[in-house]
Protein backbone atom coordinates (compact mmCIF):
# COMPACT_ATOMS: atom_id res chain seq x y z
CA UNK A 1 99.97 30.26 114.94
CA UNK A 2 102.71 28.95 116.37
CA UNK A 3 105.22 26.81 114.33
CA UNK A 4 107.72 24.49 116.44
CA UNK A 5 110.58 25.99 113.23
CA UNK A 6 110.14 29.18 115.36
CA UNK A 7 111.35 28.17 118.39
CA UNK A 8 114.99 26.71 116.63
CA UNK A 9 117.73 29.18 116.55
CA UNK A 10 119.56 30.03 113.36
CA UNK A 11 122.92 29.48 113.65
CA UNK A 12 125.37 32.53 113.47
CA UNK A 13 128.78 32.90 112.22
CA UNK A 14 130.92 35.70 112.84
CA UNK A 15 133.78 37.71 110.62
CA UNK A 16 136.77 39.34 112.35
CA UNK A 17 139.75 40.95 110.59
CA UNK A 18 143.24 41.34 112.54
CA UNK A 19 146.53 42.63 111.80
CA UNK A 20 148.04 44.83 109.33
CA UNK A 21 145.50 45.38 105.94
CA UNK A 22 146.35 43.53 102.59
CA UNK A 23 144.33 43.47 99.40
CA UNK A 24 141.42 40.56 99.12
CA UNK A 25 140.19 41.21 102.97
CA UNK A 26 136.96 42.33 101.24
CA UNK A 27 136.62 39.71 98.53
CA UNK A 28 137.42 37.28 102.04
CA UNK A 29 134.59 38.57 103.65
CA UNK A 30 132.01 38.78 100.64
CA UNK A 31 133.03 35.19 99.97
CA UNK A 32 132.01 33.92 103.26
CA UNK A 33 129.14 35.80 103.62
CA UNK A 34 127.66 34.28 100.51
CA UNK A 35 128.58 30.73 101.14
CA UNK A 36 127.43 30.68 104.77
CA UNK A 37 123.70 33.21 104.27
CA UNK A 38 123.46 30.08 101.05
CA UNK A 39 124.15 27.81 103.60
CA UNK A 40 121.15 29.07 106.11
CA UNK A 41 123.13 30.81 108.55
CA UNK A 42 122.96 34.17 109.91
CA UNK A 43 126.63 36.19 109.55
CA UNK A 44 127.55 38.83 111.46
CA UNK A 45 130.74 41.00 110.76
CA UNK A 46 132.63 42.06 113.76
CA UNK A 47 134.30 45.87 113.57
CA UNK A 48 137.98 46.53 114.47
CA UNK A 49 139.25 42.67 115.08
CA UNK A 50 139.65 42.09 118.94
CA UNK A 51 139.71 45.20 120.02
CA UNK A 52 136.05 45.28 121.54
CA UNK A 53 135.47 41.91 122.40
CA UNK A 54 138.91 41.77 124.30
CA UNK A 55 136.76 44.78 126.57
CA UNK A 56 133.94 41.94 126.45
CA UNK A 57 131.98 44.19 124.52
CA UNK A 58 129.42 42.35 121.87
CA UNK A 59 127.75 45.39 120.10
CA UNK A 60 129.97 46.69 117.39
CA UNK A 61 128.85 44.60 114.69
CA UNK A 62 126.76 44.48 111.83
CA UNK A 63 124.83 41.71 110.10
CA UNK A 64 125.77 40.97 107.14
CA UNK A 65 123.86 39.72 103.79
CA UNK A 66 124.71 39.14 99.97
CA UNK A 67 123.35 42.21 98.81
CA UNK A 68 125.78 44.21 100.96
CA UNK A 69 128.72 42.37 99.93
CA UNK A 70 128.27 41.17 96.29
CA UNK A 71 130.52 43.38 94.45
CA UNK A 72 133.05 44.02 97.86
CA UNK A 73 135.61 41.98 96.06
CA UNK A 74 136.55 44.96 94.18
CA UNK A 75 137.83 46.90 96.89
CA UNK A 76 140.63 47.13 99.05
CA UNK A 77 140.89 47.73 102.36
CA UNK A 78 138.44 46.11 104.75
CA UNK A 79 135.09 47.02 105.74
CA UNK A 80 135.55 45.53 108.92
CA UNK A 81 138.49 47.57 109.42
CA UNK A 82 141.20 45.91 111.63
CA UNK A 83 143.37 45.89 114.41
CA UNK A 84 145.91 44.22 116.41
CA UNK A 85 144.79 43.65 119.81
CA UNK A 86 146.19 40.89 120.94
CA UNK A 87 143.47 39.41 123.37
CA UNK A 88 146.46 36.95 124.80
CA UNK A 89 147.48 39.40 126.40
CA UNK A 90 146.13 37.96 129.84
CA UNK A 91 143.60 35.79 130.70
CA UNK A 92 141.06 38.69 131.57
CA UNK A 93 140.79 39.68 127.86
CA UNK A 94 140.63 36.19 126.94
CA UNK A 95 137.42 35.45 128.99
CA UNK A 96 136.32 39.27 128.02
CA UNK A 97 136.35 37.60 124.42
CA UNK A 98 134.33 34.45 125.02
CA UNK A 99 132.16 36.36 127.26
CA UNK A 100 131.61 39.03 124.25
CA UNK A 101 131.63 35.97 121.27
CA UNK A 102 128.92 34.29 123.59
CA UNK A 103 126.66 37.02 123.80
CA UNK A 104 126.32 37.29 119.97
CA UNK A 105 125.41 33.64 120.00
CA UNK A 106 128.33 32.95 117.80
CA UNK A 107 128.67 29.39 116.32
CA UNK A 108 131.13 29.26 113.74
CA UNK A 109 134.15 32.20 113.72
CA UNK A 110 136.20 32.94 110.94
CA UNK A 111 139.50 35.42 111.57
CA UNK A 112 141.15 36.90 108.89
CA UNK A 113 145.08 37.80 109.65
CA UNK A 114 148.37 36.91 110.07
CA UNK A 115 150.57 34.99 112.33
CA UNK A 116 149.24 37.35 115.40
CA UNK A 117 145.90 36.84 114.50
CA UNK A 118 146.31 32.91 113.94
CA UNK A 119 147.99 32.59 116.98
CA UNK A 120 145.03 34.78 118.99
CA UNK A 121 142.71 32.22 116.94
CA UNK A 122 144.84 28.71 118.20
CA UNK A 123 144.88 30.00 122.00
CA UNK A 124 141.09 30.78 121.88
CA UNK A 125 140.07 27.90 120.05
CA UNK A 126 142.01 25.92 122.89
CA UNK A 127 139.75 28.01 125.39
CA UNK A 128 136.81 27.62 124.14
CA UNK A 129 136.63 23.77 123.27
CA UNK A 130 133.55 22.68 120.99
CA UNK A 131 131.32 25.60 121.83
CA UNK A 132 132.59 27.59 118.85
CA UNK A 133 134.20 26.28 115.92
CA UNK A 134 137.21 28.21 114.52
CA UNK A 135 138.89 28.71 111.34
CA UNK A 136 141.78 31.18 110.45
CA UNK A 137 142.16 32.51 106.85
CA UNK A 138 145.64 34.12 106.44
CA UNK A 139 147.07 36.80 105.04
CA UNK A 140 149.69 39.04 104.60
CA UNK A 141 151.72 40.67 101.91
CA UNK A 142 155.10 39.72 103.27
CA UNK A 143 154.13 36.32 102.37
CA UNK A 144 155.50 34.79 104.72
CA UNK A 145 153.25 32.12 106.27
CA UNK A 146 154.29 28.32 106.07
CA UNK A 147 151.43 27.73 103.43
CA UNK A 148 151.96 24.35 101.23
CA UNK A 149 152.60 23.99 97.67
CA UNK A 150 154.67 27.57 98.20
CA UNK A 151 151.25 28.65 97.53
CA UNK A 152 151.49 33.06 98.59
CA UNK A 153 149.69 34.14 101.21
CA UNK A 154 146.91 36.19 99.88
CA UNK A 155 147.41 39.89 99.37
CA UNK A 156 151.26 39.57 98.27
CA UNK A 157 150.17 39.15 94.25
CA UNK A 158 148.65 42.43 94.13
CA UNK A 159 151.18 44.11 96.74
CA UNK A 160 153.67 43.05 94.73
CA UNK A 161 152.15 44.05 91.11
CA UNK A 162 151.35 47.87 92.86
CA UNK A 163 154.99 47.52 94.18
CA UNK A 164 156.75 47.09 91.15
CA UNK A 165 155.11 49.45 89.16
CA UNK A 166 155.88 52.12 91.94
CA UNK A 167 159.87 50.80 91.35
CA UNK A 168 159.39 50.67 87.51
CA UNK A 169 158.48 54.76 87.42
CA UNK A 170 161.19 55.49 90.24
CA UNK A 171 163.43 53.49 87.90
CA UNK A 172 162.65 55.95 84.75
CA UNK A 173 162.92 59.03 87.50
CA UNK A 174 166.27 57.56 88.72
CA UNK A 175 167.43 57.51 84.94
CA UNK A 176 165.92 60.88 83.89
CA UNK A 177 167.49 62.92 86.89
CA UNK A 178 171.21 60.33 87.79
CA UNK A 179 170.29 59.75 91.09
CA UNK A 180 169.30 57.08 93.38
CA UNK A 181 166.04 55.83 94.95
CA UNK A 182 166.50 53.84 98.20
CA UNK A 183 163.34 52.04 98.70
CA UNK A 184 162.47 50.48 101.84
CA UNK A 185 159.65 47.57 101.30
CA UNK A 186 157.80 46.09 103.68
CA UNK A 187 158.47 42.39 105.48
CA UNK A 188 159.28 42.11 108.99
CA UNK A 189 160.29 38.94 108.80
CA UNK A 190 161.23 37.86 106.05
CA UNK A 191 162.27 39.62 102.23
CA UNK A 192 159.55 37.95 99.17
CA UNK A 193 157.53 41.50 98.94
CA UNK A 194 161.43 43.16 98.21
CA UNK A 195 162.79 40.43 96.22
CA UNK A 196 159.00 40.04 94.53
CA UNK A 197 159.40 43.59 93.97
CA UNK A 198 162.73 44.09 92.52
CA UNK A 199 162.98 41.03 90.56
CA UNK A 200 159.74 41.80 88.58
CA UNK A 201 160.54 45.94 87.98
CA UNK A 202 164.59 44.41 87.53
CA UNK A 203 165.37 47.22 90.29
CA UNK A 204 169.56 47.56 90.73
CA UNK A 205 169.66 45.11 93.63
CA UNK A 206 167.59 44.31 96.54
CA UNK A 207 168.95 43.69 99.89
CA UNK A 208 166.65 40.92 102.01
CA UNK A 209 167.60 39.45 105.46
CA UNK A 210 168.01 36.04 104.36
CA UNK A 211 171.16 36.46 102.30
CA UNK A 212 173.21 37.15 105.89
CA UNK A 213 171.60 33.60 106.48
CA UNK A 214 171.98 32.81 110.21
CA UNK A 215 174.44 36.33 111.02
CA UNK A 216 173.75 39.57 112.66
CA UNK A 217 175.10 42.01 110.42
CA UNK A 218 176.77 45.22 111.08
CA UNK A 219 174.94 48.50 109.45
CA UNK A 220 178.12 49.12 107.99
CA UNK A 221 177.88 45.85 105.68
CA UNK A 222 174.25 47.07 104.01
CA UNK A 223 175.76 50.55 103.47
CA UNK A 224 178.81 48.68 102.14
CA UNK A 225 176.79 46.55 99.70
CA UNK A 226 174.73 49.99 98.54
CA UNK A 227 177.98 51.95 98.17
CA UNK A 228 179.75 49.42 95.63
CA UNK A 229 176.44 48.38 93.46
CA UNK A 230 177.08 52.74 93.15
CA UNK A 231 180.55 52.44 92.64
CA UNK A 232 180.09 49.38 90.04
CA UNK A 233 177.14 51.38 88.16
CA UNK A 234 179.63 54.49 87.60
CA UNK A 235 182.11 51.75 86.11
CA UNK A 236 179.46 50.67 83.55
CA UNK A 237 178.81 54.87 82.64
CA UNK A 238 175.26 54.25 84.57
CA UNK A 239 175.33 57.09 87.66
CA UNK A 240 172.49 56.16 88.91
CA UNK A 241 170.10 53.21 90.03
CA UNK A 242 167.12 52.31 92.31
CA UNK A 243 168.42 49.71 95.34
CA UNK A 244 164.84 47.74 96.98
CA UNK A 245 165.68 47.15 100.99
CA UNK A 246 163.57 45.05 103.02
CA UNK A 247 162.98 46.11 106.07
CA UNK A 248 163.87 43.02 107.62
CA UNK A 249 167.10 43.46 108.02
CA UNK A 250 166.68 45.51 110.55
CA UNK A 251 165.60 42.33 112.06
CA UNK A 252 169.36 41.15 111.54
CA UNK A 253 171.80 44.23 113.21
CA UNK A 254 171.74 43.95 116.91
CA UNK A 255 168.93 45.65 118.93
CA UNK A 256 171.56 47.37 121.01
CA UNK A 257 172.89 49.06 118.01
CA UNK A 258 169.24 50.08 116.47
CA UNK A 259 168.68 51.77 120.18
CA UNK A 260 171.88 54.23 119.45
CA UNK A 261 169.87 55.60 116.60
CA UNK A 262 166.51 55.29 116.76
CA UNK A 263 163.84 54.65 120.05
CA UNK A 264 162.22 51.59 119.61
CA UNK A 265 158.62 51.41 120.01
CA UNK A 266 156.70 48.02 120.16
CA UNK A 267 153.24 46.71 118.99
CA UNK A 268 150.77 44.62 121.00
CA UNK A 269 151.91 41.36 119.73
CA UNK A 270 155.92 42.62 121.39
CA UNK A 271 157.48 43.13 117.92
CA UNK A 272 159.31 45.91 117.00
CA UNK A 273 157.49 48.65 114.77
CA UNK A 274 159.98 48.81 111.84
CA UNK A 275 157.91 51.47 110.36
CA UNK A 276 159.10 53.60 113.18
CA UNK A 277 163.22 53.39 111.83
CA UNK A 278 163.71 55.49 108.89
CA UNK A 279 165.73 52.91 107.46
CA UNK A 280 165.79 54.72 103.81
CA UNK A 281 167.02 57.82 105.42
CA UNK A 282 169.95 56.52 107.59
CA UNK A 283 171.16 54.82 104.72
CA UNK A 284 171.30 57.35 102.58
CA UNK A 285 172.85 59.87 105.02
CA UNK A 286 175.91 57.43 105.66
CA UNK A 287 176.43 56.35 101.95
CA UNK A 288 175.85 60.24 100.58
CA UNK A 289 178.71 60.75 103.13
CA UNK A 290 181.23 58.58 101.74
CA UNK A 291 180.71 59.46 98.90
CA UNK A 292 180.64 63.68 99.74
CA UNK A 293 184.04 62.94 102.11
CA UNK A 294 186.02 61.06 98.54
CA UNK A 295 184.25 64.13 96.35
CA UNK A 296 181.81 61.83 94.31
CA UNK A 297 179.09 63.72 93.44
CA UNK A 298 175.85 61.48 94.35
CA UNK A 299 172.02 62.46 94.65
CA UNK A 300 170.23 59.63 96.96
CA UNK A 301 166.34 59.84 97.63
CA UNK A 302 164.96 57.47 100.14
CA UNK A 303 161.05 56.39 99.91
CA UNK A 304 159.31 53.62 101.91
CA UNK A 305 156.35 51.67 100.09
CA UNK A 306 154.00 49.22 102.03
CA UNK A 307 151.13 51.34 102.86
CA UNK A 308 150.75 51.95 99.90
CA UNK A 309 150.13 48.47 98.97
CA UNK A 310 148.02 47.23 101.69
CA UNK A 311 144.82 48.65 100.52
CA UNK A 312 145.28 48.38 97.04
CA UNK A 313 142.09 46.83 94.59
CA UNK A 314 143.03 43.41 94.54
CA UNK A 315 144.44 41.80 91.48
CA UNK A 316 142.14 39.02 89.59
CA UNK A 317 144.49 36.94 90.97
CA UNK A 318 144.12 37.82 94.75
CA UNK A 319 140.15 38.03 94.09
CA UNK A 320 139.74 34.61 92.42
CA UNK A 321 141.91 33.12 95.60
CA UNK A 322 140.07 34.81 98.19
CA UNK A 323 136.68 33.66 97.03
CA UNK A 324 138.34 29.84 97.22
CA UNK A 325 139.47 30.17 101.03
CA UNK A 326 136.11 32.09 101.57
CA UNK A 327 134.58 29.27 100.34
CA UNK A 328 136.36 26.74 102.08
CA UNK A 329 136.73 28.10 105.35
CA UNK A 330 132.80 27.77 105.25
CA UNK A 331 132.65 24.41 104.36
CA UNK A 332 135.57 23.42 107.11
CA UNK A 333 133.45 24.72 109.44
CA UNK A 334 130.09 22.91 108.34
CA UNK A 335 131.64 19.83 107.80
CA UNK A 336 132.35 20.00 111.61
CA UNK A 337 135.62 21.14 111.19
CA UNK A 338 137.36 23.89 113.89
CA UNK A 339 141.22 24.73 114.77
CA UNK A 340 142.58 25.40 111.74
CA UNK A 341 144.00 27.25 109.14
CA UNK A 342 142.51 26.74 105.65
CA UNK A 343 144.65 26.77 102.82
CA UNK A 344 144.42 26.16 98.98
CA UNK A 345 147.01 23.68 97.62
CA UNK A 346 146.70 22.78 93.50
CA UNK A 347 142.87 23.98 93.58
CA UNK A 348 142.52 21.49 96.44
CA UNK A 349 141.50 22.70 100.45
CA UNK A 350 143.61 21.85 102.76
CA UNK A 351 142.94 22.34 106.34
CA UNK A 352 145.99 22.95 108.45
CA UNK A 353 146.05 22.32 112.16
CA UNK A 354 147.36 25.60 114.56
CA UNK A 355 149.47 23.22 115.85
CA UNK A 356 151.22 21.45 112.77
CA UNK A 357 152.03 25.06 111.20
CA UNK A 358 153.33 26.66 114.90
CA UNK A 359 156.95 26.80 116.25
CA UNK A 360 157.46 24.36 119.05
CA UNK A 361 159.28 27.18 121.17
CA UNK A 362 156.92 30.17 120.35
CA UNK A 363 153.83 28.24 119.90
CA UNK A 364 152.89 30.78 116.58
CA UNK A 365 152.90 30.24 113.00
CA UNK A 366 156.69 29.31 111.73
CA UNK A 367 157.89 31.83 109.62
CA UNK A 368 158.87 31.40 105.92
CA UNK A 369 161.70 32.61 104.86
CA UNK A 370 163.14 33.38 101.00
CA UNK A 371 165.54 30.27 100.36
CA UNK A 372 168.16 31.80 99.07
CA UNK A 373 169.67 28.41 97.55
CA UNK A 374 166.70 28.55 95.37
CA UNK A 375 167.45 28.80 91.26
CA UNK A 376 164.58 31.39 91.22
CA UNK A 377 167.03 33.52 93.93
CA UNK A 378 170.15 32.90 91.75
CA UNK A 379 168.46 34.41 89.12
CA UNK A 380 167.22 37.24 90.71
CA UNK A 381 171.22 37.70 92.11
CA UNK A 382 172.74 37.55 88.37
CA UNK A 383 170.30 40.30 87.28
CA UNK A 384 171.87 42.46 90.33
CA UNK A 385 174.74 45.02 90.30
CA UNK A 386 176.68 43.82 93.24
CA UNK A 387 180.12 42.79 93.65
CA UNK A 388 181.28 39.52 92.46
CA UNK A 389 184.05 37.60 92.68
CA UNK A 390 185.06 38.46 89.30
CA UNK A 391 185.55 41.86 90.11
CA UNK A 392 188.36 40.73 92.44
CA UNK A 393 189.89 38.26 89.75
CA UNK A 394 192.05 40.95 87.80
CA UNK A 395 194.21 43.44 89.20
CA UNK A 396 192.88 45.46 86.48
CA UNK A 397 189.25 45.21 87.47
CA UNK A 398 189.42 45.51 90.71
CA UNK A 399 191.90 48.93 89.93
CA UNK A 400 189.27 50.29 88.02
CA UNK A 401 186.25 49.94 90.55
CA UNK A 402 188.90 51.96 93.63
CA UNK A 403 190.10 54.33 90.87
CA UNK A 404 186.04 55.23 90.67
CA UNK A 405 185.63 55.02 94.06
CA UNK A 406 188.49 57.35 94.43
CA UNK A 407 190.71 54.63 96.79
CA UNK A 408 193.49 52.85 96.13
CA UNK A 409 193.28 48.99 94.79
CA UNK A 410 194.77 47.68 98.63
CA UNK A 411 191.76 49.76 100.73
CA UNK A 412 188.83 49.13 98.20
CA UNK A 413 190.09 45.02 98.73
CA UNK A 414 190.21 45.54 102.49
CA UNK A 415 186.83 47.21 102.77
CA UNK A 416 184.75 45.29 100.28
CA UNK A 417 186.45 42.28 99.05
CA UNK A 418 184.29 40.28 101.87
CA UNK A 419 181.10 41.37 100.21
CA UNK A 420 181.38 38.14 97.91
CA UNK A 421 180.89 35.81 100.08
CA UNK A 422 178.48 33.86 101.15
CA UNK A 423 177.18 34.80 103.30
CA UNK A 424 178.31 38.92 102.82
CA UNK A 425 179.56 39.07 106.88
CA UNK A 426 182.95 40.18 107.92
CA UNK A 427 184.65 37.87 110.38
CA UNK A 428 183.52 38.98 113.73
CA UNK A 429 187.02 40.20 114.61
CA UNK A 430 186.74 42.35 111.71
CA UNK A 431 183.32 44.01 112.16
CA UNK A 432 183.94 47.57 112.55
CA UNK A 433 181.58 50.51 113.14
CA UNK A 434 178.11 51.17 114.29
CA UNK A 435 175.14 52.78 112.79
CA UNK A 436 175.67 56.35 113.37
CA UNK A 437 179.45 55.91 114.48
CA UNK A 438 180.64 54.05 111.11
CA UNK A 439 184.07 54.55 110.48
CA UNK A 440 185.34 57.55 108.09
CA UNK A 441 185.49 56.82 104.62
């Protein structure tokens, strides 16, 4: 018989994840998928972010129910797997996308990323009007999303816990054996997954972009910065020490000087693939240098952490927030909400409009940076073995630290007394030397 209920289309949403992987994707997806198939709507998971539907095509998918996802929240990684096609690309890939999202009969969307992925969401949420609501659920463990209440962006909790235990053994290593461990950390942008990292395993020092505030810097000032913290360790009878970089700063030394060293390869989205620099490696070929050229016996090791974090089994932390903005990005969307991203502020939702988070300039999600004025990164400088301006007060002191370094008192001032201020940038007429052509030691 028929049965006028059988003629009414159930409503659909869809799951995409873009960007880079970070811990919760799953326990995103599971949440979702249990408040909308509750909520009487079918869910379909799309596979590998844009990437198909940018080609307009609408059959890699799979449907998704609570039984397939119930105990997802354990895992890392993302069953949807990810990428970053960047369907803005042109306007062919954007219509490929609606064309594709159309096809599947797609009501609601929900994309999981970062500020790529958000901004991909804004421009096709501007496209496609009232015929599919939107909501963006971000993420990313360099944490640096303009999300309120400095609540983290989910995924840096648990990047950072797996993170500083990594430092905390190369800590015990760099004790056991008096050498060094360069570590490179992940954050494009900005430095909390470094500063996160070393502050919580109490690393040596950590080096983040925002210190040099507004300033290129020279790569002769970070290998300046590593080479005392060395110097200042011997002083205290400690040879050796683990330093946490973020890779951010390569964000700071002029692109013309990064292209002497190293070919520069770009993703989709036009930023530069850090990953590509071996950051750890340079440094420690130019400090090992100094110190080989002044006879200072010094063992560096350089490692790079980040993908080993980004598909870690996510901490209770991460997987009791990510079942919140599940949650919520389902009810934004039911409650006829679309065009924005959905955030958690004091166990409240708050939905935040593309276009009150993005830059006015770029039109994508501001950045957030560390604020380095902040008491938490004061502490995290006192518990650092850097050069201070104490160690220029006495004669004495400051004698001590060149006698180590094997220099006399008048060139150790000249080369490193400018590392205490703020922020640690030579005078332009002063800057000296290029990565890969620094000046002798």
């Amino acid at each position: 018989m028929f049965r006028a209920e059988d003629s009414v289309r159930r409503r659909s949403l869809a799951i995409l994840v873009g960007g880079g992987p970070a811990p919760g994707i799953n326990g995103v997806i599971r949440s979702i998928t249990i408040e909308a198939v509750n909520s009487g709507l079918r869910v379909i998971g799309i596979y590998d972010g844009f990437q198909w539907l940018a080609k307009g095509d609408s059959s890699r998918t799979v449907e998704l129910d609570i039984e397939t996802v119930s105990r997802l929240h354990f895992l890392g990684g993302s069953m949807l797997r990810t990428s970053r096609e960047n369907p803005t690309d042109s306007p062919q890939k954007m219509e490929a996308t609606v064309r594709a999202l159309t096809q599947l009969e797609v009501d609601y969307l929900v994309t999981i990323g970062g500020d790529d992925t958000a901004y991909s969401s804004h421009r096709l949420s501007e496209l496609v009007g009232v015929q599919i609501q939107i909501a963006h659920v971000p993420k990313t463990i360099d944490n640096d999303l303009p999300l309120p209440g400095d609540m983290p962006a989910f995924g840096y909790e648990t990047a950072r816990h797996v993170g500083s235990d990594i430092v905390r053994t190369l800590m015990e290593d760099a004790q056991t054996t008096s050498r060094w461990y360069y570590v490179v950390s992940m954050g494009r942008k900005t430095g909390h997954l470094a500063l996160g990292i070393g502050k919580a395993a109490g690393a040596t020092l950590t080096i983040i972009g925002e210190e040099f505030r507004d300033r290129k810097i020279s790569f002769t000032t970070v290998c300046d910065i590593l080479e005392t913290s060395a110097i200042k360790r011997m002083a205290m009878g400690r040879p050796f020490g683990v330093a946490v970089v973020a890779e951010g700063i390569l964000d700071r030394i002029d692109k013309n000087e990064l292209m002497r060293v190293a070919d520069l390869d770009y993703d989709a989205h036009g930023n530069i693939r850090f990953s590509e620099i071996d950051l750890g490696r340079m440094l420690k070929n130019e400090v090992r240098r100094r110190m080989k050229e002044r006879g200072i016996p010094c063992t560096i090791v350089a490692k790079d952490i980040g993908y080993e974090l980004r598909c870690a089994a996510p901490i209770p932390f991460d997987r009791e927030y990510v079942q919140d903005l599940g949650y919520a990005a389902v009810r934004y969307l039911l409650n006829g909400g679309s065009g924005a991203v959905v955030a958690i502020n004091r166990g409240k939702v708050i939905p935040l409009s593309f276009s009150e988070l993005a830059d006015g300039v770029t039109g994508r999600l501001r950045i957030r940076p560390v604020d380095i004025d902040s008491d938490s990164y004061k502490v995290a400088r006192q518990y650092m073995v850097r050069l201070e301006p104490a160690d220029f007060a006495e004669v004495k002191s400051t004698a001590r630290l060149a006698l180590i370094g094997k220099l006399s008192r008048e060139e150790f001032e000249r080369r490193f007394r400018y590392l205490v201020n703020d922020p640690p940038v030579k005078p332009e007429s002063e800057e000296v030397g290029v990565a890969g052509e620094v000046p002798k030691s």
